[in-house]
N, C-alpha and C. Protein backbone atom coordinates (compact mmCIF):
# COMPACT_ATOMS: atom_id res chain seq x y z
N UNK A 1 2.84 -22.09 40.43
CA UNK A 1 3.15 -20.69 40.55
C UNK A 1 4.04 -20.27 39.37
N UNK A 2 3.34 -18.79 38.77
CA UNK A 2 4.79 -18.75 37.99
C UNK A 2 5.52 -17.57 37.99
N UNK A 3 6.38 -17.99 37.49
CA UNK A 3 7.71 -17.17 37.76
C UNK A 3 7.61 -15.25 37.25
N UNK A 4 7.73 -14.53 38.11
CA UNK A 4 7.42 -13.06 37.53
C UNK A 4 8.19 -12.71 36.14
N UNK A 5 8.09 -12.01 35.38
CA UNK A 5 8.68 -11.80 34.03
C UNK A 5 9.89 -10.71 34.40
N UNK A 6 10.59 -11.43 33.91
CA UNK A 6 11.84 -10.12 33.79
C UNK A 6 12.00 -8.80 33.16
N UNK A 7 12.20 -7.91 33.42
CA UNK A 7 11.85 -6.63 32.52
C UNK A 7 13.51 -6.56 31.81
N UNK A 8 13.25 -6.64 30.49
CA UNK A 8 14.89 -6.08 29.94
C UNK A 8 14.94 -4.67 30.09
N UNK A 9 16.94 -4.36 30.44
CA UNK A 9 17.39 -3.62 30.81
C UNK A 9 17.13 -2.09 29.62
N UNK A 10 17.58 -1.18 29.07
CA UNK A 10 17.37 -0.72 28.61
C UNK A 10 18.34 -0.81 26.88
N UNK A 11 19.66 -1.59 27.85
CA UNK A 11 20.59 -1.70 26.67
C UNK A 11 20.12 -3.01 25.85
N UNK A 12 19.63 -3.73 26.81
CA UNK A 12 19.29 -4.84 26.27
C UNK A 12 18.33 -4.42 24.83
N UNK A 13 16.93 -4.01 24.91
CA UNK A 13 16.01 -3.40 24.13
C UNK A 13 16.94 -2.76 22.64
N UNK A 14 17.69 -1.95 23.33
CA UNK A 14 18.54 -1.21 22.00
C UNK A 14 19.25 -2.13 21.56
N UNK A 15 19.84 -3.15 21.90
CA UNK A 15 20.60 -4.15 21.15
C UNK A 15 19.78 -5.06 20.55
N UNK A 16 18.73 -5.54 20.61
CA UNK A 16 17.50 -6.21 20.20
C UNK A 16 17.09 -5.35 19.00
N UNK A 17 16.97 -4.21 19.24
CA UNK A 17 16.74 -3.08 18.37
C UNK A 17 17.44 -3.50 17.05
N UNK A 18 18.85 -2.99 17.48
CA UNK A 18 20.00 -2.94 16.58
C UNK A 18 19.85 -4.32 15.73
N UNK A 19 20.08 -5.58 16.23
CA UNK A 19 20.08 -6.86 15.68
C UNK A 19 19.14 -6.75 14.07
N UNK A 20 17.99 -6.54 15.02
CA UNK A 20 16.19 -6.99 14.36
C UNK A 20 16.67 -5.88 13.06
N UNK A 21 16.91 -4.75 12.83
CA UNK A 21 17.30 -3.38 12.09
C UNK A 21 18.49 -4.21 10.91
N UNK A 22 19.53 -4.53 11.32
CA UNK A 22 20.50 -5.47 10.60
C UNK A 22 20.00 -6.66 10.07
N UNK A 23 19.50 -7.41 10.56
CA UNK A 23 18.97 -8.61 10.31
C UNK A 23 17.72 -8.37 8.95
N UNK A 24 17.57 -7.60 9.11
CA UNK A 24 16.32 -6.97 7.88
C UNK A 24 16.86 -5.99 7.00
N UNK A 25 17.84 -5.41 6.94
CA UNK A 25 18.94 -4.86 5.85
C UNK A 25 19.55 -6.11 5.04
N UNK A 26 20.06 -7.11 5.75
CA UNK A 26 20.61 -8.28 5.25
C UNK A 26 19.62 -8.89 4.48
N UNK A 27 18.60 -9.25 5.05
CA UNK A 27 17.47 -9.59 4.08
C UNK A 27 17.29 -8.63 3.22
N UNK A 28 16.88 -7.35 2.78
CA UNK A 28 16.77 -6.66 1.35
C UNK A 28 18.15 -6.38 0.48
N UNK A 29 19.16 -6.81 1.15
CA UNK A 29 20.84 -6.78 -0.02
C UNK A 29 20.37 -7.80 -0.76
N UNK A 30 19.92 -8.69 0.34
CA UNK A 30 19.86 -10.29 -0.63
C UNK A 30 18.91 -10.75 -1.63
N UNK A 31 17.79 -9.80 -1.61
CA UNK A 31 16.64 -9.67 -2.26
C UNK A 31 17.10 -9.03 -3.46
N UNK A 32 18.37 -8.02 -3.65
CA UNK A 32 18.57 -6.81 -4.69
C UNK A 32 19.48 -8.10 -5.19
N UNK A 33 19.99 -9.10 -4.62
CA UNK A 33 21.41 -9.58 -5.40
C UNK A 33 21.45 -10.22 -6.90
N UNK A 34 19.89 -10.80 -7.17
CA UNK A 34 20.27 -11.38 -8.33
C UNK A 34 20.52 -10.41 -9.49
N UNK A 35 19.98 -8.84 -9.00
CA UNK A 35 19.77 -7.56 -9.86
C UNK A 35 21.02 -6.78 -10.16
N UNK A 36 21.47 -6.71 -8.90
CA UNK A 36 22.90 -6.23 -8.59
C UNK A 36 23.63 -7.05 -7.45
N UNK A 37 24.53 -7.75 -8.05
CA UNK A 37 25.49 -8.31 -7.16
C UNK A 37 26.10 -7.91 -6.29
N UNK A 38 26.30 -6.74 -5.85
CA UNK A 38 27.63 -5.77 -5.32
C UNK A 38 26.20 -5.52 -3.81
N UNK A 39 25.13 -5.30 -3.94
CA UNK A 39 23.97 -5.57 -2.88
C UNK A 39 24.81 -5.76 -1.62
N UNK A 40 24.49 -4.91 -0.66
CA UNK A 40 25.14 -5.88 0.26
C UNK A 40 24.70 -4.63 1.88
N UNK A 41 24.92 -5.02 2.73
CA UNK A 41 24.34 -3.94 4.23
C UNK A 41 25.20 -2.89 4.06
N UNK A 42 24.73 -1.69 4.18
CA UNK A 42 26.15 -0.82 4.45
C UNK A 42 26.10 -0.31 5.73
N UNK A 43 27.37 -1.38 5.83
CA UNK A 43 27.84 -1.10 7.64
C UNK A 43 28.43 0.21 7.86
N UNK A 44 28.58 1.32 7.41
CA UNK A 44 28.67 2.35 7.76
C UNK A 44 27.84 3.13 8.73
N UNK A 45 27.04 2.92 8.59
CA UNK A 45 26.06 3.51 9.84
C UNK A 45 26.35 3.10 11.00
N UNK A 46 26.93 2.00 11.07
CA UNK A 46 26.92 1.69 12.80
C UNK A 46 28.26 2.19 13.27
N UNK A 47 28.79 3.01 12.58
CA UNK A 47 29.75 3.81 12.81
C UNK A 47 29.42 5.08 13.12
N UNK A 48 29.06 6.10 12.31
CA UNK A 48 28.45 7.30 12.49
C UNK A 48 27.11 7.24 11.95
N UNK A 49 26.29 7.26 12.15
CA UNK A 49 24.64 7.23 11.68
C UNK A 49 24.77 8.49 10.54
N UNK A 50 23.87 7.94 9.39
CA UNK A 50 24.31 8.75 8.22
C UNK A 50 25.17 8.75 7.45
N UNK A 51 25.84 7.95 7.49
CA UNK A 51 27.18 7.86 7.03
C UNK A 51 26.97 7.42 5.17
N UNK A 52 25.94 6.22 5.35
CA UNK A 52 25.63 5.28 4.56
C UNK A 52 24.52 5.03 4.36
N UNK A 53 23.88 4.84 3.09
CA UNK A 53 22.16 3.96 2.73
C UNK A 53 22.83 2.56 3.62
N UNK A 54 21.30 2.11 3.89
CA UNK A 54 21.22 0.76 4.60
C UNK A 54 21.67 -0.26 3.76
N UNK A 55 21.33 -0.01 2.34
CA UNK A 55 21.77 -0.97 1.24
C UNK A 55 22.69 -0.27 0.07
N UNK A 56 24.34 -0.67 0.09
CA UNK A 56 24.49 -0.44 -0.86
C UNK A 56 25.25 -1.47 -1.89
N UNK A 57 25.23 -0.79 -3.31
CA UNK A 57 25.62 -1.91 -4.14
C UNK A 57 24.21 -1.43 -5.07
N UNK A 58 23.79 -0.08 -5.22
CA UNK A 58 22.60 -0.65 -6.04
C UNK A 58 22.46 0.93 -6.42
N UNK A 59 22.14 1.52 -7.95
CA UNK A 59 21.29 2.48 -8.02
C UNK A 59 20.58 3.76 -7.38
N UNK A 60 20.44 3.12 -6.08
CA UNK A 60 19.06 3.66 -5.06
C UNK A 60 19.97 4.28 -3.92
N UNK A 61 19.51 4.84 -3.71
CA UNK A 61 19.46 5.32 -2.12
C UNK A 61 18.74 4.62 -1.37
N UNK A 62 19.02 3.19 -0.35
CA UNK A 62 17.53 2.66 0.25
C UNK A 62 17.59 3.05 1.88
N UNK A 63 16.66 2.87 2.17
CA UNK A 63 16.77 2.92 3.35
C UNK A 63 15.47 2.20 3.57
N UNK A 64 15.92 1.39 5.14
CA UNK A 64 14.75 0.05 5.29
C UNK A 64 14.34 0.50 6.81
N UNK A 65 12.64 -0.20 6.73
CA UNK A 65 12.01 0.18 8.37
C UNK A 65 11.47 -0.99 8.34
N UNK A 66 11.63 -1.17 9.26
CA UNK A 66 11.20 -2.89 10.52
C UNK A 66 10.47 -2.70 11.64
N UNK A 67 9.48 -1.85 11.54
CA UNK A 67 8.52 -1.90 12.82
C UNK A 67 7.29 -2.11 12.79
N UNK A 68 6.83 -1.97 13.70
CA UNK A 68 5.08 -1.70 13.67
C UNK A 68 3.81 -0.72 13.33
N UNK A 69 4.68 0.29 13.44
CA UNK A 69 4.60 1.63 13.31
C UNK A 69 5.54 2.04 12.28
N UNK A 70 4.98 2.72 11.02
CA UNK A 70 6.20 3.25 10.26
C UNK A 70 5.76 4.52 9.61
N UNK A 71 6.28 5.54 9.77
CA UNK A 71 5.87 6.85 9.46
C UNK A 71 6.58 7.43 7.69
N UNK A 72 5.98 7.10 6.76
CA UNK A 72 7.10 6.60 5.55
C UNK A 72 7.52 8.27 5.21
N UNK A 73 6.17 9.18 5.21
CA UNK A 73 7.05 10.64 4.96
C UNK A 73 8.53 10.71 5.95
N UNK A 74 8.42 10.68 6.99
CA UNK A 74 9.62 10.79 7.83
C UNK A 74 10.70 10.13 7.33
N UNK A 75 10.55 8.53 6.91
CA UNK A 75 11.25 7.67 6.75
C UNK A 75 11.91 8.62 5.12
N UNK A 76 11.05 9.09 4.70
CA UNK A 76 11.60 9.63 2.97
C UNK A 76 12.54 10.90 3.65
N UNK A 77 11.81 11.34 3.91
CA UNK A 77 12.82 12.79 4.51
C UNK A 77 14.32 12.67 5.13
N UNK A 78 14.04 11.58 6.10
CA UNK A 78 15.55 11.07 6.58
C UNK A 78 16.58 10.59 5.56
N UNK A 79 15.89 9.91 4.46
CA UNK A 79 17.01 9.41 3.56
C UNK A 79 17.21 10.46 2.57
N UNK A 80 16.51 11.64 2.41
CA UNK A 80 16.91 12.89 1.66
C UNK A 80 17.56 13.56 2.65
N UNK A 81 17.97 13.33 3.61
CA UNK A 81 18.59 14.66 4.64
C UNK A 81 19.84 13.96 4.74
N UNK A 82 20.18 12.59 4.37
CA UNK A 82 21.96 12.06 4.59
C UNK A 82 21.88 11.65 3.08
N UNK A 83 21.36 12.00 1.90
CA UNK A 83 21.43 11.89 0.55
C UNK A 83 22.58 13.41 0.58
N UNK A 84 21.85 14.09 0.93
CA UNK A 84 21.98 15.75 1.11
C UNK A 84 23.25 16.33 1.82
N UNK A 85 23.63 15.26 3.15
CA UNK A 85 24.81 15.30 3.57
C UNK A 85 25.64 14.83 2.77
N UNK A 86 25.68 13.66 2.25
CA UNK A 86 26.80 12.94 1.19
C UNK A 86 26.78 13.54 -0.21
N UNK A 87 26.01 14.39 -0.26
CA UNK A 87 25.92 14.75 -1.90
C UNK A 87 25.51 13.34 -2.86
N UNK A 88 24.69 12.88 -2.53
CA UNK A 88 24.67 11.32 -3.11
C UNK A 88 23.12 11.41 -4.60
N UNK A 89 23.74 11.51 -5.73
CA UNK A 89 22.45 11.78 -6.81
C UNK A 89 21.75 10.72 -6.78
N UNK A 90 21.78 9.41 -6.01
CA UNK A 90 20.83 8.47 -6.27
C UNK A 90 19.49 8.99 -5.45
N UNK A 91 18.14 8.41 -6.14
CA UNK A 91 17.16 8.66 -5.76
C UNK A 91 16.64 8.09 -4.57
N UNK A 92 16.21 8.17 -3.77
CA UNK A 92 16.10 7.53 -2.81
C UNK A 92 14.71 6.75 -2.46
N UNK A 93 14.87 5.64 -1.76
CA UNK A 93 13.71 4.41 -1.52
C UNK A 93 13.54 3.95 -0.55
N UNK A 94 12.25 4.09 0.13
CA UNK A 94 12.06 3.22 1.26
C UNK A 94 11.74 1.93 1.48
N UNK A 95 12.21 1.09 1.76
CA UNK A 95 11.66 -0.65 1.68
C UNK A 95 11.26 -0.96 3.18
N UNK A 96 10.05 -1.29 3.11
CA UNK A 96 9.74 -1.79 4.68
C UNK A 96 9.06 -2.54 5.42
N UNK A 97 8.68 -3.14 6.10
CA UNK A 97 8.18 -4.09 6.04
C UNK A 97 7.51 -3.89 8.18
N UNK A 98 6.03 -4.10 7.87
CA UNK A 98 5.63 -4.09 9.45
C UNK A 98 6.08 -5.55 10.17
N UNK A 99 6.13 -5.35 11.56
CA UNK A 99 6.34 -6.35 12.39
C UNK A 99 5.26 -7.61 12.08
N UNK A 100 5.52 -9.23 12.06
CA UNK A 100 4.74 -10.13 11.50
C UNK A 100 4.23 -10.20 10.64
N UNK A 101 4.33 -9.23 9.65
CA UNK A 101 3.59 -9.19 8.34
C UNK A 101 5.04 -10.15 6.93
N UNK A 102 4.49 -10.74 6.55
CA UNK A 102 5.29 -11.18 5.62
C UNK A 102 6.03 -10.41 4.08
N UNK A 103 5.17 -9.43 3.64
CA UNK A 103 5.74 -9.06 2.18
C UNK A 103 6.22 -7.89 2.56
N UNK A 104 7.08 -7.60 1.78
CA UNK A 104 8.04 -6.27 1.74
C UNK A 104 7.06 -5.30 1.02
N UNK A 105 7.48 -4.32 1.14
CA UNK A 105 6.76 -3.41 0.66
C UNK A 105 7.79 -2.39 -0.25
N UNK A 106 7.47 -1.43 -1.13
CA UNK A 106 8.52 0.13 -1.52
C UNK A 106 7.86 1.11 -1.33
N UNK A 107 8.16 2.26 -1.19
CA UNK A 107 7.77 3.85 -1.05
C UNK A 107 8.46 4.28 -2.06
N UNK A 108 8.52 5.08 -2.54
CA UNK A 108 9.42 5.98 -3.47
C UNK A 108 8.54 7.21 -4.30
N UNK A 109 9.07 7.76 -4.89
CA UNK A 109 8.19 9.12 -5.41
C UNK A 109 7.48 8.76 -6.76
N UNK A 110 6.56 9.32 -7.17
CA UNK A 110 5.90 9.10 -8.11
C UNK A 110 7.18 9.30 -9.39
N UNK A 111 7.80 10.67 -9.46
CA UNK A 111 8.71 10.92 -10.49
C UNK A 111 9.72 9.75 -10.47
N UNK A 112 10.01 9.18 -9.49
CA UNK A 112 11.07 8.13 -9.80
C UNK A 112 10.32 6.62 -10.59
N UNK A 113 8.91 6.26 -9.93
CA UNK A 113 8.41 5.10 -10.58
C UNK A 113 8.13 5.24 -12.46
N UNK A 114 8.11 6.22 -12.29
CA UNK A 114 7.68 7.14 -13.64
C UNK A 114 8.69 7.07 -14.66
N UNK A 115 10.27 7.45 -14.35
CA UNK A 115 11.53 7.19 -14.66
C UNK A 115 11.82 5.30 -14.80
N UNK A 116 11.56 5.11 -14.08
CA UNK A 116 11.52 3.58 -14.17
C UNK A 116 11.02 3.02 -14.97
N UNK A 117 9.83 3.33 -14.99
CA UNK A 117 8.63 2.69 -16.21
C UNK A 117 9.27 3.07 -17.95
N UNK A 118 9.40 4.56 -17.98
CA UNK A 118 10.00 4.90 -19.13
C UNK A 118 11.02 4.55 -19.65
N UNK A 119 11.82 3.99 -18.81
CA UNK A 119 13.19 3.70 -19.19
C UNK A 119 14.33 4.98 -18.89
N UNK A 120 13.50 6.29 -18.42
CA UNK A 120 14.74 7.49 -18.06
C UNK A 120 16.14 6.70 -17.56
N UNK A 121 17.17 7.69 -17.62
CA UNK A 121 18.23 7.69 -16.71
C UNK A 121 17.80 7.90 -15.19
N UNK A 122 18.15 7.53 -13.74
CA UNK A 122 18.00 7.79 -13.00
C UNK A 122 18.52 9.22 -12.39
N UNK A 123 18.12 10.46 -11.68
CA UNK A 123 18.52 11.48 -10.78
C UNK A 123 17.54 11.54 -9.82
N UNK A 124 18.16 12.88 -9.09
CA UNK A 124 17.46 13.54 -8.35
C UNK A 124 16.49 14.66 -8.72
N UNK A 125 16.12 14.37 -10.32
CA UNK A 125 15.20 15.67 -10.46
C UNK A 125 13.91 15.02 -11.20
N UNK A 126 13.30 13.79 -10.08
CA UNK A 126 12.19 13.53 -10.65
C UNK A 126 10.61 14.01 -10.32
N UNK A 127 10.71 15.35 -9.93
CA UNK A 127 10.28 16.24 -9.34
C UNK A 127 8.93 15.62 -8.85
N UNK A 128 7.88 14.98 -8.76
CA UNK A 128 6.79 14.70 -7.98
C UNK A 128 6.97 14.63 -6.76
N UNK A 129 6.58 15.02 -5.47
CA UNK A 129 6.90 14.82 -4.19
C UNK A 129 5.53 13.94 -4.11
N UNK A 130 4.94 13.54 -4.70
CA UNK A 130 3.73 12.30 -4.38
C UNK A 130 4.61 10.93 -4.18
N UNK A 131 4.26 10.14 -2.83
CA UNK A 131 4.44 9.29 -2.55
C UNK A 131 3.61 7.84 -3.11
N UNK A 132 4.44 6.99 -3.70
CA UNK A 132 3.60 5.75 -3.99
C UNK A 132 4.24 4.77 -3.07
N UNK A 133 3.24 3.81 -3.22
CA UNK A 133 3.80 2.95 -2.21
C UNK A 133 3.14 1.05 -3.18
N UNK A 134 4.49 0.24 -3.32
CA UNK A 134 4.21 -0.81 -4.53
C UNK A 134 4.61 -2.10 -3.91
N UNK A 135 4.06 -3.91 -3.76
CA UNK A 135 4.37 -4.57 -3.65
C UNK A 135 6.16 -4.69 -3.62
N UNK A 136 6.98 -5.19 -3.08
CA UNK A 136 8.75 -5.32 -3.39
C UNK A 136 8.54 -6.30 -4.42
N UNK A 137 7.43 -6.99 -4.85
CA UNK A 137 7.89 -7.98 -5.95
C UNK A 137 7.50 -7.34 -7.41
N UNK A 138 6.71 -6.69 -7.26
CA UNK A 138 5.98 -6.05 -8.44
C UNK A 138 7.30 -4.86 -9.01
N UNK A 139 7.70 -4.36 -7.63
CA UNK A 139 8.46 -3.00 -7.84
C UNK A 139 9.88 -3.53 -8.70
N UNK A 140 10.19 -4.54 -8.11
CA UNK A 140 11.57 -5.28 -8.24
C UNK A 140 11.42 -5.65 -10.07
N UNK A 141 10.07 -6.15 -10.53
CA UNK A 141 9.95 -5.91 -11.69
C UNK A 141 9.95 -5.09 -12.65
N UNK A 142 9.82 -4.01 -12.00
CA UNK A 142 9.77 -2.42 -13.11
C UNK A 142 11.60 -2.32 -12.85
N UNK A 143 12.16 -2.65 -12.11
CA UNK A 143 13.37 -2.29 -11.97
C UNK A 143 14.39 -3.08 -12.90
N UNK A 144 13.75 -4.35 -12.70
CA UNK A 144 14.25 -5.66 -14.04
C UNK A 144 13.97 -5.31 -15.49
N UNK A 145 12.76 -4.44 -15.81
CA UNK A 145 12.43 -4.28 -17.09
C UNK A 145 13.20 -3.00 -17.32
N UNK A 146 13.82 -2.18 -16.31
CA UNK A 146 14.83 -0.75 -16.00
C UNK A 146 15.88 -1.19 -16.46
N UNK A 147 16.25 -2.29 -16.22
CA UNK A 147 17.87 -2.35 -16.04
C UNK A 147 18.31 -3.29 -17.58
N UNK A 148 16.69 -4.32 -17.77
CA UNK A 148 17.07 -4.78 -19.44
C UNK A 148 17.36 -3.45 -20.42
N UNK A 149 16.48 -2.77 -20.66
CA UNK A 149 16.53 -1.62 -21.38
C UNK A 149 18.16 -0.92 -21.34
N UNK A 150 18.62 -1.23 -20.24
CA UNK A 150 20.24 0.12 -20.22
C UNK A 150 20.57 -0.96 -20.36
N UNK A 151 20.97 -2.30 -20.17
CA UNK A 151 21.66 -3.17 -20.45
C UNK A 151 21.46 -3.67 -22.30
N UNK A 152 20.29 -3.23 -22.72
CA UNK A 152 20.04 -3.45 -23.94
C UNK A 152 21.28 -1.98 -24.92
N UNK A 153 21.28 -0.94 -24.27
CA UNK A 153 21.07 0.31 -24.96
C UNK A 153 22.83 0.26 -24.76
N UNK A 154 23.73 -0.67 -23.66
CA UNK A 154 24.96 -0.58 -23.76
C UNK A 154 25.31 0.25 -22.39
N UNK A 155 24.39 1.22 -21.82
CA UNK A 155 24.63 1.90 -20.33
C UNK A 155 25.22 1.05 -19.20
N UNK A 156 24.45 -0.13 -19.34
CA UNK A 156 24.92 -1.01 -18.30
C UNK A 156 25.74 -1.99 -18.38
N UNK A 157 26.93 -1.79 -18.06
CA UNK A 157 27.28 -3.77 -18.26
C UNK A 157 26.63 -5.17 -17.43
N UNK A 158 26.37 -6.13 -18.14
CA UNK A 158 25.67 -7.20 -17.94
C UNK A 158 27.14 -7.66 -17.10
N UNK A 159 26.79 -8.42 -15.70
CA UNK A 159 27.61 -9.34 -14.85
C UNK A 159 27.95 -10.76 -15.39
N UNK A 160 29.06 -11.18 -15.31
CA UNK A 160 29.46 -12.72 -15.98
C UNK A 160 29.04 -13.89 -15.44
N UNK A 161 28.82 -13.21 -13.80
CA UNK A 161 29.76 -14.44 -13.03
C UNK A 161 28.33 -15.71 -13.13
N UNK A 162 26.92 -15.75 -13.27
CA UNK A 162 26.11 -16.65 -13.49
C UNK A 162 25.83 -16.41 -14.82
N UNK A 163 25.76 -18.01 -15.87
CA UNK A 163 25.15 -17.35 -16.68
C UNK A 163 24.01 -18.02 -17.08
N UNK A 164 23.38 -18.77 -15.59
CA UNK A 164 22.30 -19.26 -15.74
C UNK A 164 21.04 -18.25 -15.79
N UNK A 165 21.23 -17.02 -15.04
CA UNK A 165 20.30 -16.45 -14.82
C UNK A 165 20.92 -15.00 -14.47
N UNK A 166 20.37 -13.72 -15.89
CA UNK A 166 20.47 -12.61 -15.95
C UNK A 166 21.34 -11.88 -14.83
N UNK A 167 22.45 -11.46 -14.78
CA UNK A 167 22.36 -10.46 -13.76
C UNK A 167 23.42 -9.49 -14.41
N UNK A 168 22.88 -8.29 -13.38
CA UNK A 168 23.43 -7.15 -13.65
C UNK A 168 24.42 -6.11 -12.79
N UNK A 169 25.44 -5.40 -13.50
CA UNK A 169 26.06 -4.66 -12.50
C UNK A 169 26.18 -2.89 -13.42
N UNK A 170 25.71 -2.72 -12.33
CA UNK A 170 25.28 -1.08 -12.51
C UNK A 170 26.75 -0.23 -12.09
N UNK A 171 26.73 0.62 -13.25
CA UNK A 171 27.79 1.62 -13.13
C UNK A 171 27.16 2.63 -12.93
N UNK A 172 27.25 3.69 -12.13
CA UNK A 172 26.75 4.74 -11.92
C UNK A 172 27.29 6.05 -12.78
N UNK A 173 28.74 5.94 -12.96
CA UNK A 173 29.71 6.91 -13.16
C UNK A 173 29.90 6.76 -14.65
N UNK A 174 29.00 5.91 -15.31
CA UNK A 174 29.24 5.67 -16.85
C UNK A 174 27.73 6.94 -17.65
């Protein structure tokens, strides 16, 4: 005979929620770290929602989705509507990844991949509202060949602390 299944409570679900949501922010800081060191969750949100990108320490505005279902216009709009509250000029990015599926994925606007590729400065006026959507390993490369270029040109200072392997720390305010 077996045993009937337990139904979790409702808090239970939202804390499962919460975990699985963190637990996959932590994974994309750590993914940005060899790029930017400073990478890291921004626990601000679990304070006041909005408060904070999911990841900061980086360039971007990110914001990350962990489900099964992921609605990425929505997901873009939300991180322009607490960009908008904070006054925050970074461009903003979605990283996300479906339930059991293994590779990360990016969203971001055509004008920003565009800026990337060229070598632009980063803003908020990369006017395409066309959505692309790029491998995280492929993308992570246009961002490496982004950040040699300002690190070449003197914009960026290059990080000390390895000097086995490239890394970088982004000033925004320079």
């Amino acid at each position: 005979m077996t045993e009937p299944v337990k139904k979790r409570t409702p808090a239970q679900v939202g804390r499962y929620a919460r975990t699985k949501g963190a637990r996959f922010e932590r994974e994309v800081a750590e993914a940005f770290k060899p790029l930017f060191p400073d990478a890291r969750r921004g626990i601000g949100q679990t304070r006041c929602a909005g408060e904070v990108c999911d990841v900061e320490g980086t360039p971007l505005w990110i914001e990350t989705k962990f489900r099964q279902h992921i609605d990425l216009q929505k997901a873009m709009v939300q991180a322009n509507r607490a960009r908008a509250v904070k006054h925050d000029p970074r461009p903003p990015v979605v990283i996300w990844r479906k339930l059991r599926a293994r590779s990360l994925c990016v969203t971001c606007h055509l004008g920003l991949l565009t800026a990337l590729w060229t070598g632009e400065q980063l803003n908020t006026t990369h006017g395409s509202s066309t959505l692309v959507h790029l491998d995280f390993e492929d993308w992570l490369g246009i961002v490496r060949r982004w950040l040699d270029r300002f690190v070449s040109q003197g914009m960026v200072k290059p990080a000390l602390d390895e000097p086995k392997e490239p890394l970088y720390v982004h000033d925004p305010y320079r």
